[in-house]
N, C-alpha and C. Protein backbone atom coordinates (compact mmCIF):
# COMPACT_ATOMS: atom_id res chain seq x y z
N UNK A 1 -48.44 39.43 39.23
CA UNK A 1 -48.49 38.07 38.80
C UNK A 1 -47.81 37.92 37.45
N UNK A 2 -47.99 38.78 36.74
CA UNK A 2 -47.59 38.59 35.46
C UNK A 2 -45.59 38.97 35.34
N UNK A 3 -45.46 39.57 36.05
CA UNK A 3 -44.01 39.93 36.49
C UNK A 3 -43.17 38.69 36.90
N UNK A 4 -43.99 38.01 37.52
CA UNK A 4 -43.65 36.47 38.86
C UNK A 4 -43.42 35.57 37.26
N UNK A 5 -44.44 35.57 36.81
CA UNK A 5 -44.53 34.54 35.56
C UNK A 5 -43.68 34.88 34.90
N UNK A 6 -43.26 35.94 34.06
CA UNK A 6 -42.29 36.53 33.42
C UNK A 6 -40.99 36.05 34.10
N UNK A 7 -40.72 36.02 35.36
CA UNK A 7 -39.52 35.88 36.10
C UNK A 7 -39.06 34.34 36.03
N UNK A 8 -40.28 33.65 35.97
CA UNK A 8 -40.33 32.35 35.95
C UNK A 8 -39.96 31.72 34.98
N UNK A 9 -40.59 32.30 33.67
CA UNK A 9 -40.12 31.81 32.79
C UNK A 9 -38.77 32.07 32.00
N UNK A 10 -38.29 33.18 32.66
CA UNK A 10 -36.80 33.58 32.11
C UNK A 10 -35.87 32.81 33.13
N UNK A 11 -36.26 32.26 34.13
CA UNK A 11 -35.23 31.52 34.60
C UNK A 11 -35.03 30.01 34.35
N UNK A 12 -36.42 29.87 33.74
CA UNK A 12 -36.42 28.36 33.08
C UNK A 12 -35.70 28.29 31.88
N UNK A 13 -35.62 29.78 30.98
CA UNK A 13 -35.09 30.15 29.80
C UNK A 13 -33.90 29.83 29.55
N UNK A 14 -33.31 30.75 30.42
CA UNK A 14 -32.01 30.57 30.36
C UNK A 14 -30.86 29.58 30.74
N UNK A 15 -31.63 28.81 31.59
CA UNK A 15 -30.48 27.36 31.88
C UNK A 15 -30.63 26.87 30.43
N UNK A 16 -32.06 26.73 29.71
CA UNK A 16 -32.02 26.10 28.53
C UNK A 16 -31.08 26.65 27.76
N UNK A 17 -31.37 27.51 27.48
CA UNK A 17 -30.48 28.12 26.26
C UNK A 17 -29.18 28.16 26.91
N UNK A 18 -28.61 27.91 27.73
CA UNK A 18 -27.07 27.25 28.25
C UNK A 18 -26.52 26.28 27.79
N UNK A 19 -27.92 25.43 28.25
CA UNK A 19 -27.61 23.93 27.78
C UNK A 19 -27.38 23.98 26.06
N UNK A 20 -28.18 24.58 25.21
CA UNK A 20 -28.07 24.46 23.82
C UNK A 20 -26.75 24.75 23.45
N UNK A 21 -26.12 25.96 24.26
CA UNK A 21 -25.39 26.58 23.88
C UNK A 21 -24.06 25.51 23.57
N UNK A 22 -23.97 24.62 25.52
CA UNK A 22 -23.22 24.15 25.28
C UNK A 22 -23.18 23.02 24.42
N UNK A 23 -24.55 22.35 24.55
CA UNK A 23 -24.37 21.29 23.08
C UNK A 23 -23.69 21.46 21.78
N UNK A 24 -23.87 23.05 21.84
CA UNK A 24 -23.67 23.21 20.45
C UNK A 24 -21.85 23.51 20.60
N UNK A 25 -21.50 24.04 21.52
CA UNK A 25 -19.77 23.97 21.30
C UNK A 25 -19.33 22.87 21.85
N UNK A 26 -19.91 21.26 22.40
CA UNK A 26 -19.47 20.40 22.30
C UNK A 26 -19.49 19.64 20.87
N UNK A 27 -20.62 19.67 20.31
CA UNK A 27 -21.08 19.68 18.80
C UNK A 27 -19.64 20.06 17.96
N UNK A 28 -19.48 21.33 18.05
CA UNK A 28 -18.37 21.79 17.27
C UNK A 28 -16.88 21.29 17.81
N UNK A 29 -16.81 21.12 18.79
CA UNK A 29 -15.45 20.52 19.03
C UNK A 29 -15.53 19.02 18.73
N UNK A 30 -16.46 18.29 18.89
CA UNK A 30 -16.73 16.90 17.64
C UNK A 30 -16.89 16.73 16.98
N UNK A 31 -17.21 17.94 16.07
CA UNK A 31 -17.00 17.81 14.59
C UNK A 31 -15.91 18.42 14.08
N UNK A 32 -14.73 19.40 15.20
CA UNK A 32 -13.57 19.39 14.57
C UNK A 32 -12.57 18.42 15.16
N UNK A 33 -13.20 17.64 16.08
CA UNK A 33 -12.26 16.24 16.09
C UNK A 33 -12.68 15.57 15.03
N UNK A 34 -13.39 15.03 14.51
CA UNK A 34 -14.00 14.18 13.27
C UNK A 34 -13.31 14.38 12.50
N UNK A 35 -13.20 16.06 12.11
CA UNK A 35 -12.17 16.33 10.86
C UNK A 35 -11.11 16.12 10.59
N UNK A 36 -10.32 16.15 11.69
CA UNK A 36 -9.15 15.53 12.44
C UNK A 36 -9.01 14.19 12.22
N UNK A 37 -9.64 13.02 12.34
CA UNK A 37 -9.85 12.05 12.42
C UNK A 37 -9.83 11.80 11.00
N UNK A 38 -10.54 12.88 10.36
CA UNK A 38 -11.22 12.43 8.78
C UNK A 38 -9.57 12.67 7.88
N UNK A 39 -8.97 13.83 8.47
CA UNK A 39 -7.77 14.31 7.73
C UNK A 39 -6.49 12.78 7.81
N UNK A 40 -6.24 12.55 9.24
CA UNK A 40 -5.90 11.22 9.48
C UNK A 40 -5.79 10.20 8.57
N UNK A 41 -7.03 9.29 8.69
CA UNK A 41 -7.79 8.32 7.64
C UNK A 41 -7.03 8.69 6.30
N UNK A 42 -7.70 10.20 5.67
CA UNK A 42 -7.36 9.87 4.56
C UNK A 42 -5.64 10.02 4.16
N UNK A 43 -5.23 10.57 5.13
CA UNK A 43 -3.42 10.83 4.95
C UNK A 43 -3.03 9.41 4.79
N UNK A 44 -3.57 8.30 5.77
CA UNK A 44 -3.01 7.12 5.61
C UNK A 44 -3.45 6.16 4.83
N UNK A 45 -4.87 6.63 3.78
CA UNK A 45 -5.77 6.09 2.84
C UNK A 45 -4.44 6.23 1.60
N UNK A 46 -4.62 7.73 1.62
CA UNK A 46 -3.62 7.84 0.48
C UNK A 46 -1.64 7.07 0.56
N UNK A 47 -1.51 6.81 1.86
CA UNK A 47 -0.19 6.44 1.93
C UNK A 47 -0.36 4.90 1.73
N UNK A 48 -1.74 3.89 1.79
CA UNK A 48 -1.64 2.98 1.78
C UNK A 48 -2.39 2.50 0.04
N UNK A 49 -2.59 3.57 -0.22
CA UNK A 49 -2.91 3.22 -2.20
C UNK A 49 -1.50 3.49 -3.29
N UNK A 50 -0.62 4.51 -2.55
CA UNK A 50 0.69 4.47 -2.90
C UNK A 50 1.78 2.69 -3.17
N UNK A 51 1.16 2.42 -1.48
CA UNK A 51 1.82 1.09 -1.62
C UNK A 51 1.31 0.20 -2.34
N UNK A 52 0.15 0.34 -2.60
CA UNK A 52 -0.36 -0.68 -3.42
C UNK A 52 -0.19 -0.50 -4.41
N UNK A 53 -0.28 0.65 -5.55
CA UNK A 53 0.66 0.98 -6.95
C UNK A 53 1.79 0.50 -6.36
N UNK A 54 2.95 0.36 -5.92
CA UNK A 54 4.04 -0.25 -5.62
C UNK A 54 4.15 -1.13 -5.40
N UNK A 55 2.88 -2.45 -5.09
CA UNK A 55 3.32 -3.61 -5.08
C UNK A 55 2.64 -4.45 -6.61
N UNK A 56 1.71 -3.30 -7.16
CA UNK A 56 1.64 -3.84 -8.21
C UNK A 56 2.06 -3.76 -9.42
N UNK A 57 3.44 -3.08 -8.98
CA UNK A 57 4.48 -2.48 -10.18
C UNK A 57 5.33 -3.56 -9.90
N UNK A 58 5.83 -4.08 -8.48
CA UNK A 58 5.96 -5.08 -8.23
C UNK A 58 6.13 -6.40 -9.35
N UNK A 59 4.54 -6.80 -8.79
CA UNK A 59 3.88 -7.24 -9.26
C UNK A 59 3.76 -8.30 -10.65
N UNK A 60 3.50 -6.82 -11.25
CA UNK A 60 3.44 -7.22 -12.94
C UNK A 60 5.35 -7.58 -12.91
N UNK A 61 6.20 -6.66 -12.44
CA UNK A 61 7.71 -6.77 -12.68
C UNK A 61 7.84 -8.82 -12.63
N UNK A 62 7.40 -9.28 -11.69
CA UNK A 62 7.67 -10.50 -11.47
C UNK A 62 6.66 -11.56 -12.38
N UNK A 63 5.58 -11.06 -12.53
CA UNK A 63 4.78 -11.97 -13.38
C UNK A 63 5.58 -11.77 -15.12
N UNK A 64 5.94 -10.85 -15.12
CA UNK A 64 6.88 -11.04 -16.57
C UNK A 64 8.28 -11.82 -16.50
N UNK A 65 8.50 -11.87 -15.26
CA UNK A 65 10.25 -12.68 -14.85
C UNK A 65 9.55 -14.11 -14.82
N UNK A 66 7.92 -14.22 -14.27
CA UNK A 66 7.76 -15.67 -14.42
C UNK A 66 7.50 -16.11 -15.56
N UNK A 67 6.92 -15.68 -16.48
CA UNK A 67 7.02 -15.52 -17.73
C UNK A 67 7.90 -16.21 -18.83
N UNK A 68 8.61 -14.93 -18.61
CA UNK A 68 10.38 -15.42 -19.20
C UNK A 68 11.05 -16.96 -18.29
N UNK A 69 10.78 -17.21 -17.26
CA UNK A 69 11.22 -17.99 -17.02
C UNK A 69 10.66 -19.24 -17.06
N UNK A 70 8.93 -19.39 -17.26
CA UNK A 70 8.03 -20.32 -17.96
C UNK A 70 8.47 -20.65 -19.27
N UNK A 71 8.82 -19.68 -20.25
CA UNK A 71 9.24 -19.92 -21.56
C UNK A 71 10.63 -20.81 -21.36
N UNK A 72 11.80 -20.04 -20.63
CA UNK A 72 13.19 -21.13 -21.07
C UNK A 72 12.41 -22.26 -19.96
N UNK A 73 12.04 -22.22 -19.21
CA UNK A 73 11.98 -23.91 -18.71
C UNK A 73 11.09 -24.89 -19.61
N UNK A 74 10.17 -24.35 -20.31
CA UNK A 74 9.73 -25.01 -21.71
C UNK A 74 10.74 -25.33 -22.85
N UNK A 75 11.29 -24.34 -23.30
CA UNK A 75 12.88 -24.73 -24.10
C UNK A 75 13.17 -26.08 -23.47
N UNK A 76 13.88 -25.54 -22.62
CA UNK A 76 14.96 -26.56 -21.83
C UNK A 76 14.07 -27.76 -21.87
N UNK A 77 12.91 -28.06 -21.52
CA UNK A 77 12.35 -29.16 -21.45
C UNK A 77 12.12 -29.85 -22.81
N UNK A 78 11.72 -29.05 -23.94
CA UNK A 78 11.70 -29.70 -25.36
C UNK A 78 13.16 -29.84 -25.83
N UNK A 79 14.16 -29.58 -25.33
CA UNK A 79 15.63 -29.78 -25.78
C UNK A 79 16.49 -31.22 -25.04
N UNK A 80 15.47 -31.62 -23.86
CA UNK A 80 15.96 -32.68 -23.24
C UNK A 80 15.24 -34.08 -24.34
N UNK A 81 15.84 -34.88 -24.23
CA UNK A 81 16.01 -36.52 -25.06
C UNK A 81 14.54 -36.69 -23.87
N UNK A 82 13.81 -37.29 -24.65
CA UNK A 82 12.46 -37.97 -24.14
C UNK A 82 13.22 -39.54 -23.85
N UNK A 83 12.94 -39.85 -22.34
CA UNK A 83 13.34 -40.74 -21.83
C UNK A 83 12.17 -42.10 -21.42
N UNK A 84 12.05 -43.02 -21.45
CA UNK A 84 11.42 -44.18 -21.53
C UNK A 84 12.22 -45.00 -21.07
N UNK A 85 11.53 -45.86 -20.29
CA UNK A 85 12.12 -46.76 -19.28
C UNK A 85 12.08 -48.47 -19.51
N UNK A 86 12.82 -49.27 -19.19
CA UNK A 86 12.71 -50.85 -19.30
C UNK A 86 12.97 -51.52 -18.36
N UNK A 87 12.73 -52.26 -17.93
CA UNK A 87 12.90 -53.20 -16.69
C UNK A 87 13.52 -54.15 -16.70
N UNK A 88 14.67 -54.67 -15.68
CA UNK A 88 15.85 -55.26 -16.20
C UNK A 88 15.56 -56.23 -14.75
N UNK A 89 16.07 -57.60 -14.99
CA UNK A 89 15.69 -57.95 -13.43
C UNK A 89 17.23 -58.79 -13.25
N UNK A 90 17.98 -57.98 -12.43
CA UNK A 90 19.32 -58.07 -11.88
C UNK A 90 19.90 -60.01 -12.05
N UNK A 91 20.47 -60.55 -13.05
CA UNK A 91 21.20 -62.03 -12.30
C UNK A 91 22.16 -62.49 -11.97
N UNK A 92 22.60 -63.60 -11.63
CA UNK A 92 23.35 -63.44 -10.72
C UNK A 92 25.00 -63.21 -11.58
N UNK A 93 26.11 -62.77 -10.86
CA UNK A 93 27.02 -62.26 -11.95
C UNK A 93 27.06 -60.90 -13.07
N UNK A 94 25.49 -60.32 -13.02
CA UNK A 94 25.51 -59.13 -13.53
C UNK A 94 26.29 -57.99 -12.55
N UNK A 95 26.89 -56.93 -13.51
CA UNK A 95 27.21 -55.80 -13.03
C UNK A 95 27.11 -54.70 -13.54
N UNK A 96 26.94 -53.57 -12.96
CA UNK A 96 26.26 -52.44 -14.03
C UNK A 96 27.10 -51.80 -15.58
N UNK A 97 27.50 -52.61 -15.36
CA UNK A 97 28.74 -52.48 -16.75
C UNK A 97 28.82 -53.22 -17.85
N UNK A 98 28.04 -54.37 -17.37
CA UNK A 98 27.68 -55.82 -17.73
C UNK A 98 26.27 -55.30 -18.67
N UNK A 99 25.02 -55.20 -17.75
CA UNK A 99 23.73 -54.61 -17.89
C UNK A 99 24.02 -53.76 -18.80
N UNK A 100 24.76 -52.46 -18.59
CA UNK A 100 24.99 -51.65 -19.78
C UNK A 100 25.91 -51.51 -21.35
N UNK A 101 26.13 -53.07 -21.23
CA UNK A 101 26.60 -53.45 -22.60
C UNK A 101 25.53 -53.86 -23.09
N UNK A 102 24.49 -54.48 -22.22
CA UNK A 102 23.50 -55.06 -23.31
C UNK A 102 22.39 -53.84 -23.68
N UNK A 103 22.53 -53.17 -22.91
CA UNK A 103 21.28 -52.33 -23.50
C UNK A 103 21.82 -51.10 -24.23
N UNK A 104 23.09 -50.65 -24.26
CA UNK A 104 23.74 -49.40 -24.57
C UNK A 104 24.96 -49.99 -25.78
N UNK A 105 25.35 -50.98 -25.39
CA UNK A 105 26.09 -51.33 -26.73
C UNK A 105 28.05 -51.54 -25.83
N UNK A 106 27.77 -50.33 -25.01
CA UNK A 106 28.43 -50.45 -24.34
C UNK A 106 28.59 -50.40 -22.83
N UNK A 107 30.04 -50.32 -22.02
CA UNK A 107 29.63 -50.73 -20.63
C UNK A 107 30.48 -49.40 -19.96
N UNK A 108 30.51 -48.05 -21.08
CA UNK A 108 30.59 -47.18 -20.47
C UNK A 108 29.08 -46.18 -19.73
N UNK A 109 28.36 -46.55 -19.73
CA UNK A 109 26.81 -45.95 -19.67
C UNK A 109 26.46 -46.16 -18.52
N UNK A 110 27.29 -46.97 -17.60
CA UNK A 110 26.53 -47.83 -16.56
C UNK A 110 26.04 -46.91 -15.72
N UNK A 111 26.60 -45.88 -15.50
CA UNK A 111 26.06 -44.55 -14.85
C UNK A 111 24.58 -44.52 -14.73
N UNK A 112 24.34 -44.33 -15.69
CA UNK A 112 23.06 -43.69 -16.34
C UNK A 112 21.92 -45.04 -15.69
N UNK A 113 22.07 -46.07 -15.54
CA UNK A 113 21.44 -46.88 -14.83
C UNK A 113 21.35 -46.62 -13.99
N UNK A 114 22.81 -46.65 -13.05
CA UNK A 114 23.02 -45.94 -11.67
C UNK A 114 22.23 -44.90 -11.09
N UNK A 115 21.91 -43.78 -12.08
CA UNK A 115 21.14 -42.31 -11.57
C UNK A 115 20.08 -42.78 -11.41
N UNK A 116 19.81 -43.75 -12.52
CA UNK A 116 17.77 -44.05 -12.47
C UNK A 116 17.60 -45.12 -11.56
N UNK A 117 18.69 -45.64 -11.03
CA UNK A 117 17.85 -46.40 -9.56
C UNK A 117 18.75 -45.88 -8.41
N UNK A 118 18.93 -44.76 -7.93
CA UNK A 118 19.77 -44.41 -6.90
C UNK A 118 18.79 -44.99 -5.57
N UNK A 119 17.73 -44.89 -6.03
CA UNK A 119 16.57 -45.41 -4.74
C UNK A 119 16.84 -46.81 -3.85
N UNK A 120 17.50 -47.67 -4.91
CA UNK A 120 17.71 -48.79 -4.61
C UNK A 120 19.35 -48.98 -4.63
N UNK A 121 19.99 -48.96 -5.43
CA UNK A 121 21.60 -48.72 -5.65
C UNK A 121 22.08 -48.03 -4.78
N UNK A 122 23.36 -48.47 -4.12
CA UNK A 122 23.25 -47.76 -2.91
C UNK A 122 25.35 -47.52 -3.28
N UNK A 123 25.45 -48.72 -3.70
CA UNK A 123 26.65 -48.47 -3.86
C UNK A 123 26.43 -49.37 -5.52
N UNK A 124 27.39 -48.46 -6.45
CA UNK A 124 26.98 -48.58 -7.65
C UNK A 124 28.00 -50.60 -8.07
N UNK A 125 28.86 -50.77 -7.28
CA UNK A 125 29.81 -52.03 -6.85
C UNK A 125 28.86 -53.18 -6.42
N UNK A 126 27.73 -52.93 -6.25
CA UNK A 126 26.81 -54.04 -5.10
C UNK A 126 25.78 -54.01 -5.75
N UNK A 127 25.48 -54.97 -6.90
CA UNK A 127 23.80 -55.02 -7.46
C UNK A 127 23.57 -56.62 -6.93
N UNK A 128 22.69 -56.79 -6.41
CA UNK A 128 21.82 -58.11 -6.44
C UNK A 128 21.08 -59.00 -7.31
N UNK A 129 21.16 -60.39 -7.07
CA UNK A 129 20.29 -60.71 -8.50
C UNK A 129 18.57 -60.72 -7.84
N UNK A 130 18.07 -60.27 -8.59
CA UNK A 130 16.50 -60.45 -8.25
C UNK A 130 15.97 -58.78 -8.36
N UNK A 131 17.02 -58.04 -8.23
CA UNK A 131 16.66 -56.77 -7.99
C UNK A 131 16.46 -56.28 -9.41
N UNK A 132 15.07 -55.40 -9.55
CA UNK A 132 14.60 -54.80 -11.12
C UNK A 132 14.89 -53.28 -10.60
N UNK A 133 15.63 -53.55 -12.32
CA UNK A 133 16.16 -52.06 -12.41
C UNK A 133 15.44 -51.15 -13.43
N UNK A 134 15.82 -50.08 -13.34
CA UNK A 134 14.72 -48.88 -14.32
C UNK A 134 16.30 -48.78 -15.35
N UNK A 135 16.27 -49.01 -17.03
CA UNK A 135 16.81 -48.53 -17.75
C UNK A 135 16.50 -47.99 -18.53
N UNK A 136 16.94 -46.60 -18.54
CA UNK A 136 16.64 -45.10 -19.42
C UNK A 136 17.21 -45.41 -20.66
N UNK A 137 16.11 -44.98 -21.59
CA UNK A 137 16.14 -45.49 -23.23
C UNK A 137 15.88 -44.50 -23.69
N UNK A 138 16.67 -43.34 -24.52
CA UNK A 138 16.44 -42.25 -25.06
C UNK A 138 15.49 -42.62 -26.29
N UNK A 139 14.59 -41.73 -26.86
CA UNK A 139 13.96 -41.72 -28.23
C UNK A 139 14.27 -41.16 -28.69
């Protein structure tokens, strides 16, 4: 009896300890895929922090070009004539040459009317009476 039992229990034994066995070298072949996986990750961790130092070398490169280029468009803007406007209301027989003797002195300027109502001016030859015009008055 004790032989039978003995027999019994070594055959229950050993499927187990099969099974462990193989858990355990499936175990290990998923944890050297993992590593694999882990080596991966970080190859492309590190290839994608590279780019990012590179776009923030970038980066700063362009926030100093906006910079410099915030400053001259400030220049340029304090170097332009501060312009102020008057309202002229077109009569009949005026022409922009006309208009710009009275407000400029002379009736070479008429241009400069011209630019500030291109909205309405269509052909600088054809003003209407009734029509108000924008005239640019330097300070």
């Amino acid at each position: 009896m004790k032989q039978w039992l003995l027999l019994c229990m070594i055959l229950l034994i050993i499927p187990l300890y099969g099974q462990e066995r193989l858990k355990e070298e499936e175990a290990q072949a998923k944890l050297a895929e993992l590593k694999q996986k882990e080596a991966t990750l970080n190859a492309k961790i590190k290839e994608l922090e590279d780019q990012v130092v590179s776009l923030e070398s970038e980066i700063s490169a362009l926030d100093s070009k906006i910079s410099k280029l915030t400053a001259e468009i400030d220049k340029l803007r304090a170097a332009l004539p501060k312009l102020r406007y008057e309202t002229y209301v077109v009569k009949p027989g005026d022409m922009l040459r006309s208009i710009s003797e009275k407000f400029y002195g002379g009736d070479m300027c008429w241009k400069k009317i011209f630019d500030a109502n291109r909205d309405i001016i269509k052909d600088p030859d054809l003003i209407l009476p009734g029509w108000e015009l924008k005239i640019p008055i330097e300070e």
